[in-house]
Protein backbone atom coordinates (compact mmCIF):
# COMPACT_ATOMS: atom_id res chain seq x y z
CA UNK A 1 -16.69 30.69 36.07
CA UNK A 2 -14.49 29.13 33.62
CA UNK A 3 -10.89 30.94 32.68
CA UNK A 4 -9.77 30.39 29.46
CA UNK A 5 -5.87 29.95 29.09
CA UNK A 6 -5.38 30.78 25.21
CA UNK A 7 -2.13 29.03 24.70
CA UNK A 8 -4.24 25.58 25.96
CA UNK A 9 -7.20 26.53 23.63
CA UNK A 10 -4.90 26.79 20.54
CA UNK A 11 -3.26 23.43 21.32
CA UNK A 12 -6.75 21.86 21.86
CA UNK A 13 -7.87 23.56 18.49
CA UNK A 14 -4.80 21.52 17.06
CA UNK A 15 -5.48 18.84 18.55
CA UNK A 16 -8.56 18.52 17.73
CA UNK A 17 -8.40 19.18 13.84
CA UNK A 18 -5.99 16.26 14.02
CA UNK A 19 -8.03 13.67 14.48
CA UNK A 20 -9.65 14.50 11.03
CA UNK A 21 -6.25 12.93 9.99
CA UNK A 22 -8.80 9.40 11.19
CA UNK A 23 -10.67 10.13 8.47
CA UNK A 24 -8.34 10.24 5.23
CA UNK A 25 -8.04 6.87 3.97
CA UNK A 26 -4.76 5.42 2.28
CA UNK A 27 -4.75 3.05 -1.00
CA UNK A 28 -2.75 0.78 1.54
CA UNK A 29 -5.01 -2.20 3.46
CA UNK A 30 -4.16 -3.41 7.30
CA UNK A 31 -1.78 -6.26 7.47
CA UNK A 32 -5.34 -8.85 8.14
CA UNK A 33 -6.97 -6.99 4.12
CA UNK A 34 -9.76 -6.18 6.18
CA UNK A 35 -9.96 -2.71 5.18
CA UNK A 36 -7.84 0.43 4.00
CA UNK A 37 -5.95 2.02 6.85
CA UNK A 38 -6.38 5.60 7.59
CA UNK A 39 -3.62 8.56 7.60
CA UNK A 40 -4.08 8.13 11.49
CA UNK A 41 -3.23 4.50 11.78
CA UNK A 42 -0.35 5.19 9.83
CA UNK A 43 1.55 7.88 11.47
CA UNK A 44 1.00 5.79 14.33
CA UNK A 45 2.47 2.80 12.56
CA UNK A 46 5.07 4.52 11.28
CA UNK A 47 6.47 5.82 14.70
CA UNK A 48 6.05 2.30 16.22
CA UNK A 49 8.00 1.04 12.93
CA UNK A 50 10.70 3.76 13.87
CA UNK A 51 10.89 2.52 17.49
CA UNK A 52 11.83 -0.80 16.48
CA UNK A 53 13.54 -0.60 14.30
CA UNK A 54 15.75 2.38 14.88
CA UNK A 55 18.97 0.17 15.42
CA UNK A 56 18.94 -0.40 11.46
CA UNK A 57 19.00 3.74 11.35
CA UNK A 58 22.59 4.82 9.69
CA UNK A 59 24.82 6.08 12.94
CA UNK A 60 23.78 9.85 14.06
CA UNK A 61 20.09 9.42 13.51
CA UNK A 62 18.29 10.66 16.74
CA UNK A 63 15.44 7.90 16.46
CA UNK A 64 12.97 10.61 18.70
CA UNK A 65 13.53 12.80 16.58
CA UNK A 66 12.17 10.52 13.67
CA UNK A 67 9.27 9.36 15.60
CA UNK A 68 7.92 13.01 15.96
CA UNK A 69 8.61 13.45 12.33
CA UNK A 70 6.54 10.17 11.62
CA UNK A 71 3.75 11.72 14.06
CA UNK A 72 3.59 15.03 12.36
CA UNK A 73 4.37 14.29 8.79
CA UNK A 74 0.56 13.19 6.89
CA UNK A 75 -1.09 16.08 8.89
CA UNK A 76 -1.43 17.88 5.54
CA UNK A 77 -3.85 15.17 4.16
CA UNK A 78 -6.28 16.15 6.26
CA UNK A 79 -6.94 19.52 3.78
CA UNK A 80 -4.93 17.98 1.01
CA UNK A 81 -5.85 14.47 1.11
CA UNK A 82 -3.81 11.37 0.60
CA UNK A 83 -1.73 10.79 -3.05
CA UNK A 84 -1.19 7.15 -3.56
CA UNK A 85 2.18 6.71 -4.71
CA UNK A 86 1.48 4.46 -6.93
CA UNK A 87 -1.28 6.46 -8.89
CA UNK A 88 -0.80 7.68 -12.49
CA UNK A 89 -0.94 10.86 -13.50
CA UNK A 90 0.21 13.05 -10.67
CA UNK A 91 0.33 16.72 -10.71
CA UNK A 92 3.17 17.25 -8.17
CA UNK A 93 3.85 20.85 -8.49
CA UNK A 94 -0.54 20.72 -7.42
CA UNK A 95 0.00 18.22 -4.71
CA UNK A 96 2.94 20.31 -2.93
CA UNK A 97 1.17 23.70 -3.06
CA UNK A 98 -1.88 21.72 -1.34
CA UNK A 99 0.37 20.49 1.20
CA UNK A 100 2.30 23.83 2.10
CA UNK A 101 -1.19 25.44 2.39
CA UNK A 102 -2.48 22.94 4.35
CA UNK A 103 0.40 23.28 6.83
CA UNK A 104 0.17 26.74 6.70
CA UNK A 105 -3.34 26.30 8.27
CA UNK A 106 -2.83 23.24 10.49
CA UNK A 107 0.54 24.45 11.91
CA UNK A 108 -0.82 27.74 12.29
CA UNK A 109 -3.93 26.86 14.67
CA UNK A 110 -0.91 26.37 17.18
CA UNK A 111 0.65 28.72 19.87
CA UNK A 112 3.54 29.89 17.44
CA UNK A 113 6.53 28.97 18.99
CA UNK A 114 4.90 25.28 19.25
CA UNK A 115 3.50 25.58 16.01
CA UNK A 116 6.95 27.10 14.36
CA UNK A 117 9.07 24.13 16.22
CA UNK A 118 6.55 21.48 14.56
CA UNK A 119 6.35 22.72 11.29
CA UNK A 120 9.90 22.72 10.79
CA UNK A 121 10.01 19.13 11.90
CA UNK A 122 7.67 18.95 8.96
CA UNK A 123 9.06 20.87 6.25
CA UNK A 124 12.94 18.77 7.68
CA UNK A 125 10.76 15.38 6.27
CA UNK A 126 9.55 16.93 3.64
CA UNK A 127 12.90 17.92 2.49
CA UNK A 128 14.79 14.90 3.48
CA UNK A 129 18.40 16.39 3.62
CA UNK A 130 18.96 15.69 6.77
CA UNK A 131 19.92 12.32 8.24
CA UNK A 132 16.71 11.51 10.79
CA UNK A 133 14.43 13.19 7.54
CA UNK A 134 15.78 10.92 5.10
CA UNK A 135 15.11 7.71 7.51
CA UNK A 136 11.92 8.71 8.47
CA UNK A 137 10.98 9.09 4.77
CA UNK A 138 13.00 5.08 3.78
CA UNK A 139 10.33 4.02 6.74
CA UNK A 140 7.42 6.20 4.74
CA UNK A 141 8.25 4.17 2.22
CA UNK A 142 8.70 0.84 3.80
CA UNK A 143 5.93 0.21 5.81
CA UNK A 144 3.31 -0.14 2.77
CA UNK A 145 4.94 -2.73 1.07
CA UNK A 146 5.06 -4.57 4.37
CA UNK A 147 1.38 -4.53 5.02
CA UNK A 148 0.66 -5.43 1.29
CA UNK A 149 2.90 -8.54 1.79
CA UNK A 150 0.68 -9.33 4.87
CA UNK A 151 -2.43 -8.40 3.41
CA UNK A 152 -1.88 -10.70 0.12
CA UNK A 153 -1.86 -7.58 -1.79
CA UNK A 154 -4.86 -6.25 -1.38
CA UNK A 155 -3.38 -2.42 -2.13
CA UNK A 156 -1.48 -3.54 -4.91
CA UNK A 157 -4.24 -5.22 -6.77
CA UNK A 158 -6.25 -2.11 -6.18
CA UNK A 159 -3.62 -0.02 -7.89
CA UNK A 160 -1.97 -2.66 -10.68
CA UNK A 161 1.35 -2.01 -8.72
CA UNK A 162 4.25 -4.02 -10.20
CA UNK A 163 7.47 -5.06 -9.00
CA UNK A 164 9.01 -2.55 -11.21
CA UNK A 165 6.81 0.11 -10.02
CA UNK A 166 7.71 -0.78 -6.41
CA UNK A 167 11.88 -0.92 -7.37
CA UNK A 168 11.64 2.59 -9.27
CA UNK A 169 8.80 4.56 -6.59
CA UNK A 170 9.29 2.91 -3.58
CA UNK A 171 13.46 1.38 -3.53
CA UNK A 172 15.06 4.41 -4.08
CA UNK A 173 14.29 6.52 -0.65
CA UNK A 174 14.50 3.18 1.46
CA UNK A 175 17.90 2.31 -0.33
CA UNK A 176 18.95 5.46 0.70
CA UNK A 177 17.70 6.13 3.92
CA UNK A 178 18.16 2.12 5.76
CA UNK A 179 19.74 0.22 2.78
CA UNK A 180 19.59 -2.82 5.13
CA UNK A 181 15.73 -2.72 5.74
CA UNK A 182 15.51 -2.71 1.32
CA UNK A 183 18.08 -5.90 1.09
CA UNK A 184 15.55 -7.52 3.93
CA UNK A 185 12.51 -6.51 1.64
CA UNK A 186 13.67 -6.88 -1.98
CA UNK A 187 13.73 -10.78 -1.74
CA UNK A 188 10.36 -10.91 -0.74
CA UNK A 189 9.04 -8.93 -2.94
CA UNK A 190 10.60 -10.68 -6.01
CA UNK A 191 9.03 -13.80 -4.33
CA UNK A 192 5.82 -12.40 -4.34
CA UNK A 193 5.57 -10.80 -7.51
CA UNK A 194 6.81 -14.35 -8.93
CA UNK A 195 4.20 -16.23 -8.12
C-alpha cells in the first residue's frame, strides 16, 4: 500500500513543472557558440556566478540569499517564455502580467507556506529594492554579455546588439548593483565592439 504525504506530492508537483524551465531557450549561446542555453542552464549559472563572485557584492548582501533568488527567478518563463532583452518592440506592461500569472500558478502548485516564502524571494528580484535583489539582478544582467564575449558573439549577431544597446539595457542595473564587475566588463566590451 502506498501512503501519500500531500505536502511531499505538492513539492514533487513543483518540482517537477520546473524542469520545463530545460526547455525555454534564451537568445544567449554557451560560452563554446555551440548552441543557445536554456532558462535552466542559466539559473544555474547565475547562482554559480553569485557564489564566486559574491565578494564583489556591496557590504550587507547575504550572498545565499542571492543564490536562491538566482534559482527561483526565470521560473515564470516556463508559462511566459523568455523576453530577450535586447528585442525590439516589447510590450512590458504584457510581459509582466504573463509573469505574475505565471507565478501565480507555479508558486501556487507548492505547500503554501513554502510556496508563499519562495514567491516573495521572487517578487524581492523582481522588484530590486532591496540590496541582495538589486545584485542578483547586476548578475542577471552580467552573465550574458560574458558568454557572448566567449562565444564570439554568437547572441549578439543574432539580435544586431550594439555597444550602445548593451551601455543603455544592460550597464545600468550592473552599475548599480556591483559597479566593480561593470568597470571589469566595460573595457572589454569597447574592445570587442571595436574590432
Amino acid at each position: 500500500m502506498t501512503v501519500r504525504a500531500p505536502r511531499l506530492d505538492a513539492q514533487m508537483a513543483f518540482l517537477t513543472q520546473a524542469d520545463a524551465l530545460k526547455n525555454v531557450v534564451r537568445a544567449t549561446a554557451l560560452c563554446d557558440g555551440s548552441r543557445f542555453e536554456n532558462s535552466g542552464e542559466h539559473s544555474w549559472h547565475l547562482a554559480l556566478y553569485a557564489l564566486v563572485l559574491g565578494e564583489h557584492a556591496p557590504d550587507g548582501v547575504n550572498i545565499d540569499r542571492v543564490i536562491r533568488m538566482l534559482l527561483l527567478h526565470d521560473l515564470v518563463e516556463i508559462d511566459a517564455g523568455d523576453v530577450p532583452i535586447h528585442g525590439e518592440d516589447i510590450d512590458h506592461a504584457a510581459i509582466e502580467a504573463r509573469e505574475q500569472a505565471a507565478a501565480d500558478r507555479i508558486f501556487g502548485l507548492l505547500p503554501t507556506d513554502q510556496g508563499a516564502d519562495l514567491r516573495a524571494l521572487w517578487d524581492e528580484f523582481e522588484a530590486a529594492e532591496t540590496p541582495d535583489a538589486i545584485f542578483a539582478k547586476a548578475l542577471d544582467r552580467f552573465q550574458p554579455p560574458n558568454q557572448n564575449l566567449a562565444s564570439g558573439g554568437a547572441g549578439w549577431r543574432a539580435h544586431d546588439v550594439t555597444l550602445a544597446k548593451i551601455e543603455t539595457r544592460v550597464a545600468p542595473p550592473i552599475k548599480r548593483g556591483a559597479p566593480a564587475l561593470w568597470d571589469w566588463l566595460h573595457p572589454q566590451l569597447k574592445a570587442w565592439f571595436s574590432r
